[in-house]
PDB file of N, CA and C in Angstrom:
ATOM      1  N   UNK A   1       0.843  -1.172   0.000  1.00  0.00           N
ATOM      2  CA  UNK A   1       0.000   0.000   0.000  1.00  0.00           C
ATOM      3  C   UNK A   1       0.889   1.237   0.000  1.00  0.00           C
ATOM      4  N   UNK A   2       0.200   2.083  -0.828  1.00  0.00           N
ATOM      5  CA  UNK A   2       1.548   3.122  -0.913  1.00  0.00           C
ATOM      6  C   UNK A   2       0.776   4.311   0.272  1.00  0.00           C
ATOM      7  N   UNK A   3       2.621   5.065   0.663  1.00  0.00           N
ATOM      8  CA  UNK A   3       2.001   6.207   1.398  1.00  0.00           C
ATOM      9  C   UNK A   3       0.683   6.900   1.300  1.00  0.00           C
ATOM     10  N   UNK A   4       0.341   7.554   0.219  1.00  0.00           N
ATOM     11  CA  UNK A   4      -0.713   8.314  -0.137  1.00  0.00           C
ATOM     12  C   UNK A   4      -2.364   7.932   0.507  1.00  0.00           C
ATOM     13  N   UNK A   5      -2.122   6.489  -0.011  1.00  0.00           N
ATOM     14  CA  UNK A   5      -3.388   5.619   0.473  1.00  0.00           C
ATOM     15  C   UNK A   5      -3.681   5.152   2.235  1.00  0.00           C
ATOM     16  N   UNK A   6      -2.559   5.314   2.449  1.00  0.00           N
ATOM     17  CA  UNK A   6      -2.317   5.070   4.104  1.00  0.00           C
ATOM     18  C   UNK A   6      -2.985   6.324   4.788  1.00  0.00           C
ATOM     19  N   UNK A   7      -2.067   7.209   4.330  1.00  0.00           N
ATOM     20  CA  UNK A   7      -2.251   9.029   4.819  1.00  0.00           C
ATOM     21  C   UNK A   7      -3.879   9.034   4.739  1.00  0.00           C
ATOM     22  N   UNK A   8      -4.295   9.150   3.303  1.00  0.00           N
ATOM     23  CA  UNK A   8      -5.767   8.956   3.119  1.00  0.00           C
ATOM     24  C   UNK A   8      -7.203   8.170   3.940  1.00  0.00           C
ATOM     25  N   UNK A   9      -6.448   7.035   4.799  1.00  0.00           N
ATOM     26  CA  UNK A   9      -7.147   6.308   5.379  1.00  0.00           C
ATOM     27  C   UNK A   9      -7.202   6.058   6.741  1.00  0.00           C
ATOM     28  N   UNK A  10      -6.138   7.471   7.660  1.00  0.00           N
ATOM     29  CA  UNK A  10      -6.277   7.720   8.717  1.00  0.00           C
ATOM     30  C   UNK A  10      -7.137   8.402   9.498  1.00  0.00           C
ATOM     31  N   UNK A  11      -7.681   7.685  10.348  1.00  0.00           N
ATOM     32  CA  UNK A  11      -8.609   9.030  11.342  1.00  0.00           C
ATOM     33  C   UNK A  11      -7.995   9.544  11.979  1.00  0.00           C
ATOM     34  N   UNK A  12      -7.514  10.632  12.101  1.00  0.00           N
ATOM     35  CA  UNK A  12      -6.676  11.386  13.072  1.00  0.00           C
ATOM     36  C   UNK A  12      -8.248  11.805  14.100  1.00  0.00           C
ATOM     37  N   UNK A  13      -9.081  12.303  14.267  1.00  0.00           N
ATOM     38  CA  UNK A  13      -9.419  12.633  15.477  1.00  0.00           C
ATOM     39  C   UNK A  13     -11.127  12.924  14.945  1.00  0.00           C
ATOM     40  N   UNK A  14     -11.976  13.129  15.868  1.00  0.00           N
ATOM     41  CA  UNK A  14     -13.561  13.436  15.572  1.00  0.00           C
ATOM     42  C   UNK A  14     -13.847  13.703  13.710  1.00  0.00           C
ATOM     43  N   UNK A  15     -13.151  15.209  13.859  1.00  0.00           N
ATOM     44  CA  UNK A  15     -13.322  16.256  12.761  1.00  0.00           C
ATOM     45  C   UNK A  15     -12.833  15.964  11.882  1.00  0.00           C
ATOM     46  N   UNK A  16     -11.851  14.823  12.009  1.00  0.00           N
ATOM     47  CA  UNK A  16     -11.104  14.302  10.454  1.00  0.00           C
ATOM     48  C   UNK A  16      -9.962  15.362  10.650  1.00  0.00           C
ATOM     49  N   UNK A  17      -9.319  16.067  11.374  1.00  0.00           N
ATOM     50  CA  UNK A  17      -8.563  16.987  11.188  1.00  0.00           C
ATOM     51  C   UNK A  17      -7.312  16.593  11.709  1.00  0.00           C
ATOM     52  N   UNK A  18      -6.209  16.759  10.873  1.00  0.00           N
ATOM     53  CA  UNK A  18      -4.298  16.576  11.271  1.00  0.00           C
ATOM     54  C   UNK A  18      -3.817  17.704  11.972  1.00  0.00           C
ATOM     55  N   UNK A  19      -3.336  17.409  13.643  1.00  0.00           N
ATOM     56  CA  UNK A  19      -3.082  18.562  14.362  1.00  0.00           C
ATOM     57  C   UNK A  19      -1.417  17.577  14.802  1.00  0.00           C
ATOM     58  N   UNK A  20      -0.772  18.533  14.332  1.00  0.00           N
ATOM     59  CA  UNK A  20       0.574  18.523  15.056  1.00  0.00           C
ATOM     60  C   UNK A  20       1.379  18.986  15.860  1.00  0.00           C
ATOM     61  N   UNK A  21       2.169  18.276  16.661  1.00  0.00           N
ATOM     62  CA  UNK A  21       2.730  19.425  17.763  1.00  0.00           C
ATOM     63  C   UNK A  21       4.196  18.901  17.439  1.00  0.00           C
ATOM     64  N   UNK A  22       5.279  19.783  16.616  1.00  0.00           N
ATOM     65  CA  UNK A  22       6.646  19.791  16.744  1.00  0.00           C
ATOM     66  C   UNK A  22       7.617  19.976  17.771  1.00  0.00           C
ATOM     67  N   UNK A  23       8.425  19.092  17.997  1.00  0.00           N
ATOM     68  CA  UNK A  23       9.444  19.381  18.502  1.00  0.00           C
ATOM     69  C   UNK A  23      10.984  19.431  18.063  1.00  0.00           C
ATOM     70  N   UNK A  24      11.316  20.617  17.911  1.00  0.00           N
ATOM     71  CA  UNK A  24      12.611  20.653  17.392  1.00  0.00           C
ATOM     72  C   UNK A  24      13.110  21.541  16.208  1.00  0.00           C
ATOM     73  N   UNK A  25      12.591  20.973  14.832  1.00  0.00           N
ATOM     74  CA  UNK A  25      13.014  21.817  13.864  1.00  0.00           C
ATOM     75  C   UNK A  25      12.006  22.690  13.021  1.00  0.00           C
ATOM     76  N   UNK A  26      11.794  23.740  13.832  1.00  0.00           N
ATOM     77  CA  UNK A  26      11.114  24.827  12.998  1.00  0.00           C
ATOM     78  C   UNK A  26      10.678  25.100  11.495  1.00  0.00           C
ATOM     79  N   UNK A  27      11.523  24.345  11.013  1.00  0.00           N
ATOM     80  CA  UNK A  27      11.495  24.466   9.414  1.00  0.00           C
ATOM     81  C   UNK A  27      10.428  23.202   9.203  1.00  0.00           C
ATOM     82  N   UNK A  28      10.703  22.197   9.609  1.00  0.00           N
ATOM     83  CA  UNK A  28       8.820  21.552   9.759  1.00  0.00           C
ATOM     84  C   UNK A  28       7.962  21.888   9.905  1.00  0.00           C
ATOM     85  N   UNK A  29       7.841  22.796  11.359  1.00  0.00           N
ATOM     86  CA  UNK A  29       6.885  23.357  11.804  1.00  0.00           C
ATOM     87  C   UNK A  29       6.466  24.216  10.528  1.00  0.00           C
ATOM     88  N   UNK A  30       7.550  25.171  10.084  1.00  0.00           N
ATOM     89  CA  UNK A  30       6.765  26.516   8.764  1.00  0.00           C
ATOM     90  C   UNK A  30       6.098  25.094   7.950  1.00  0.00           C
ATOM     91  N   UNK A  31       6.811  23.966   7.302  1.00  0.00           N
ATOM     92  CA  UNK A  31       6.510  23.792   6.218  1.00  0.00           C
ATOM     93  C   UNK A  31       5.110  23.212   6.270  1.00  0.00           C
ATOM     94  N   UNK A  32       4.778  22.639   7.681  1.00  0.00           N
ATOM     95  CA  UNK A  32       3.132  22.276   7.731  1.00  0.00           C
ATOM     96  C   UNK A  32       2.259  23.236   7.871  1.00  0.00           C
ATOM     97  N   UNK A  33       2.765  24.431   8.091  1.00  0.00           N
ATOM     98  CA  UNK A  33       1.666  25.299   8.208  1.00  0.00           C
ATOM     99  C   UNK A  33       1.559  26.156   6.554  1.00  0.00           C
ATOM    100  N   UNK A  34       2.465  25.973   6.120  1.00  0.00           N
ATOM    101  CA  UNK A  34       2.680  26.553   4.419  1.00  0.00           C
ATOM    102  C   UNK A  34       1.762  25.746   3.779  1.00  0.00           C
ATOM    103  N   UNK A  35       1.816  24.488   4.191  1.00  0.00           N
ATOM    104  CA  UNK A  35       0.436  23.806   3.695  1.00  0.00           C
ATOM    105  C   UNK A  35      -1.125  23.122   4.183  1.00  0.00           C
ATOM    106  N   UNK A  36      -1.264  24.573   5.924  1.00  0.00           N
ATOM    107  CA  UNK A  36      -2.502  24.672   6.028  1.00  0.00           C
ATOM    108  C   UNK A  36      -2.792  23.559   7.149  1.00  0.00           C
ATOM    109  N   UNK A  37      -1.669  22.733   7.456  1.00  0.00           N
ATOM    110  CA  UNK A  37      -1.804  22.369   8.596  1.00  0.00           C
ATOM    111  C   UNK A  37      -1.878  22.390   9.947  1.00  0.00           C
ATOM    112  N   UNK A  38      -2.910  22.301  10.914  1.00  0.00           N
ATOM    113  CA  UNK A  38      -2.570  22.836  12.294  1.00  0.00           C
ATOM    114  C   UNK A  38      -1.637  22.637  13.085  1.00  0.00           C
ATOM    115  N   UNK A  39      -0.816  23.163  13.497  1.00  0.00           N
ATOM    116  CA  UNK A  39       0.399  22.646  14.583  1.00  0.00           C
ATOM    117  C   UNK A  39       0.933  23.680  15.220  1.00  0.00           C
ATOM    118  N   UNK A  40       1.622  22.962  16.024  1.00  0.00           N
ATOM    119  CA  UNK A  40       2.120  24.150  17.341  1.00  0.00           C
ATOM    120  C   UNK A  40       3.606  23.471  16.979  1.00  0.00           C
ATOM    121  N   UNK A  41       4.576  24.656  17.487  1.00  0.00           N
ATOM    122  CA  UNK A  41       5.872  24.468  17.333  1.00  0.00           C
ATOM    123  C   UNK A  41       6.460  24.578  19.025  1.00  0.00           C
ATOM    124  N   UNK A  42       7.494  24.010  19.104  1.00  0.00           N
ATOM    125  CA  UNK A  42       8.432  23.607  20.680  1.00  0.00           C
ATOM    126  C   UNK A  42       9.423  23.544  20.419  1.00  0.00           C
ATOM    127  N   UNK A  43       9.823  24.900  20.631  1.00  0.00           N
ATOM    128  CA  UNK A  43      11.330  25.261  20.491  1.00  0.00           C
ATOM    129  C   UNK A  43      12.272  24.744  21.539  1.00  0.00           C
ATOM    130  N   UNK A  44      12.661  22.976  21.063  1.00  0.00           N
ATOM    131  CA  UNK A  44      13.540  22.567  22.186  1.00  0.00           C
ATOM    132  C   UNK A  44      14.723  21.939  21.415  1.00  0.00           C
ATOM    133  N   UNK A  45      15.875  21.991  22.235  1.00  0.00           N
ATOM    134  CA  UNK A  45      17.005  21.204  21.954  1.00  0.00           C
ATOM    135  C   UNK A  45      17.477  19.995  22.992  1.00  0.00           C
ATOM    136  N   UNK A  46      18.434  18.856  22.739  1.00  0.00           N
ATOM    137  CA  UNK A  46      18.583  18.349  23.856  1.00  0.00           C
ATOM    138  C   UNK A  46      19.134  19.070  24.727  1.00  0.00           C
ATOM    139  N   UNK A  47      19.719  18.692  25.657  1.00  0.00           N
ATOM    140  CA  UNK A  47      20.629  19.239  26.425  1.00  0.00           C
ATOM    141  C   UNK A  47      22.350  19.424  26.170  1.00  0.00           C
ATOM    142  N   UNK A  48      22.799  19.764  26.464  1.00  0.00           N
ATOM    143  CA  UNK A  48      24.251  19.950  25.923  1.00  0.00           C
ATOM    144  C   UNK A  48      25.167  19.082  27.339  1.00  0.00           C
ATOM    145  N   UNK A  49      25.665  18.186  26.692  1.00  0.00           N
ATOM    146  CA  UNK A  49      26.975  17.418  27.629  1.00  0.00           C
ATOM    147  C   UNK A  49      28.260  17.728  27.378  1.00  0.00           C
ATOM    148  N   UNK A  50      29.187  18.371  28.793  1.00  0.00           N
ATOM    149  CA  UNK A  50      30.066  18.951  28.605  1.00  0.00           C
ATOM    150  C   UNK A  50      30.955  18.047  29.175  1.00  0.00           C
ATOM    151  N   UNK A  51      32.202  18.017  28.509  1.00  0.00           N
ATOM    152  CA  UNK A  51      33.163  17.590  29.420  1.00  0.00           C
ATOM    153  C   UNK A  51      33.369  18.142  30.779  1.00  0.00           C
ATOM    154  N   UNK A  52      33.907  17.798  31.549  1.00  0.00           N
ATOM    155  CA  UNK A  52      33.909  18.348  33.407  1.00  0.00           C
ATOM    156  C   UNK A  52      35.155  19.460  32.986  1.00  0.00           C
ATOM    157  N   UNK A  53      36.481  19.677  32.740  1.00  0.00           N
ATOM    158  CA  UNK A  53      36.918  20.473  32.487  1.00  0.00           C
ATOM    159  C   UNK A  53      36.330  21.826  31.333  1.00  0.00           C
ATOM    160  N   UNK A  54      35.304  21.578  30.438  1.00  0.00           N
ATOM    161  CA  UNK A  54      35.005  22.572  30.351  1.00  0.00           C
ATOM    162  C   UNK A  54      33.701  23.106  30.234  1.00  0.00           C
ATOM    163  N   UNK A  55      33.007  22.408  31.274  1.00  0.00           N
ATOM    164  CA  UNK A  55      32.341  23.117  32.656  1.00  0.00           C
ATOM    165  C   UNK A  55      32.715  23.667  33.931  1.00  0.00           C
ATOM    166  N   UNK A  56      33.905  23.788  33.791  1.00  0.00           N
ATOM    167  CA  UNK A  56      34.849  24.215  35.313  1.00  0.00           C
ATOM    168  C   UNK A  56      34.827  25.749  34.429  1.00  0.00           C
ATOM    169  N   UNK A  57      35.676  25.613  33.234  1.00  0.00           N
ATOM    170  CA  UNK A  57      35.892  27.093  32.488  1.00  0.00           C
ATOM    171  C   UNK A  57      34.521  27.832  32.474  1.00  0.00           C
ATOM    172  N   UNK A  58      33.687  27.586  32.066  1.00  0.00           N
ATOM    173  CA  UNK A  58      32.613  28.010  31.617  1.00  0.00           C
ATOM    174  C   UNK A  58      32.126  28.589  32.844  1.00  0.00           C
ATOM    175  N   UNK A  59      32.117  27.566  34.280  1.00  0.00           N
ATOM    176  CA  UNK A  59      30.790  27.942  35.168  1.00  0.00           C
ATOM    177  C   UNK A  59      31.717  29.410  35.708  1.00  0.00           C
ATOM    178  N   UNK A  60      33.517  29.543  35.474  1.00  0.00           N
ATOM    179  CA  UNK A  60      34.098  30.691  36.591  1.00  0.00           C
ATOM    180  C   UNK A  60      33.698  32.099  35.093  1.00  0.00           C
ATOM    181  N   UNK A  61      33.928  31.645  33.905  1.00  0.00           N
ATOM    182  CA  UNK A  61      33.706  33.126  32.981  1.00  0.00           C
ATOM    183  C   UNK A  61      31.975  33.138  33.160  1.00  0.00           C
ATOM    184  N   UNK A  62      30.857  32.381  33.537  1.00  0.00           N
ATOM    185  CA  UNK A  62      29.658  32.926  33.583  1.00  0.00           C
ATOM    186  C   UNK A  62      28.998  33.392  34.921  1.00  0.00           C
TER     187      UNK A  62
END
């Protein structure tokens, strides 16, 4: 079964309506709404893992 027919044959919710909620890359987020889709965007990243030496530098210059 190809994509198209799959997409086509989902109930997403009561109204028949595709609501998305992004996390991460914004440029998804524009491109579903460029084509009229509902969604909310979540401007998150992981977290950043530092080596212990330079989190020592960092925590005395901040």
């Amino acid at each position: 079964m190809s994509m198209d027919k799959r997409i086509h044959k989902l109930k997403v919710n009561d109204k028949n309506e595709l609501n998305i909620l992004n996390i991460g890359l914004e440029i998804f987020y524009n491109d579903l709404r460029k084509q009229g889709v509902n969604a909310i965007h979540v401007a998150w990243k992981p977290p950043v893992k530092l080596e212990k030496d330079i989190e020592d530098i960092l925590s005395k210059v901040m």
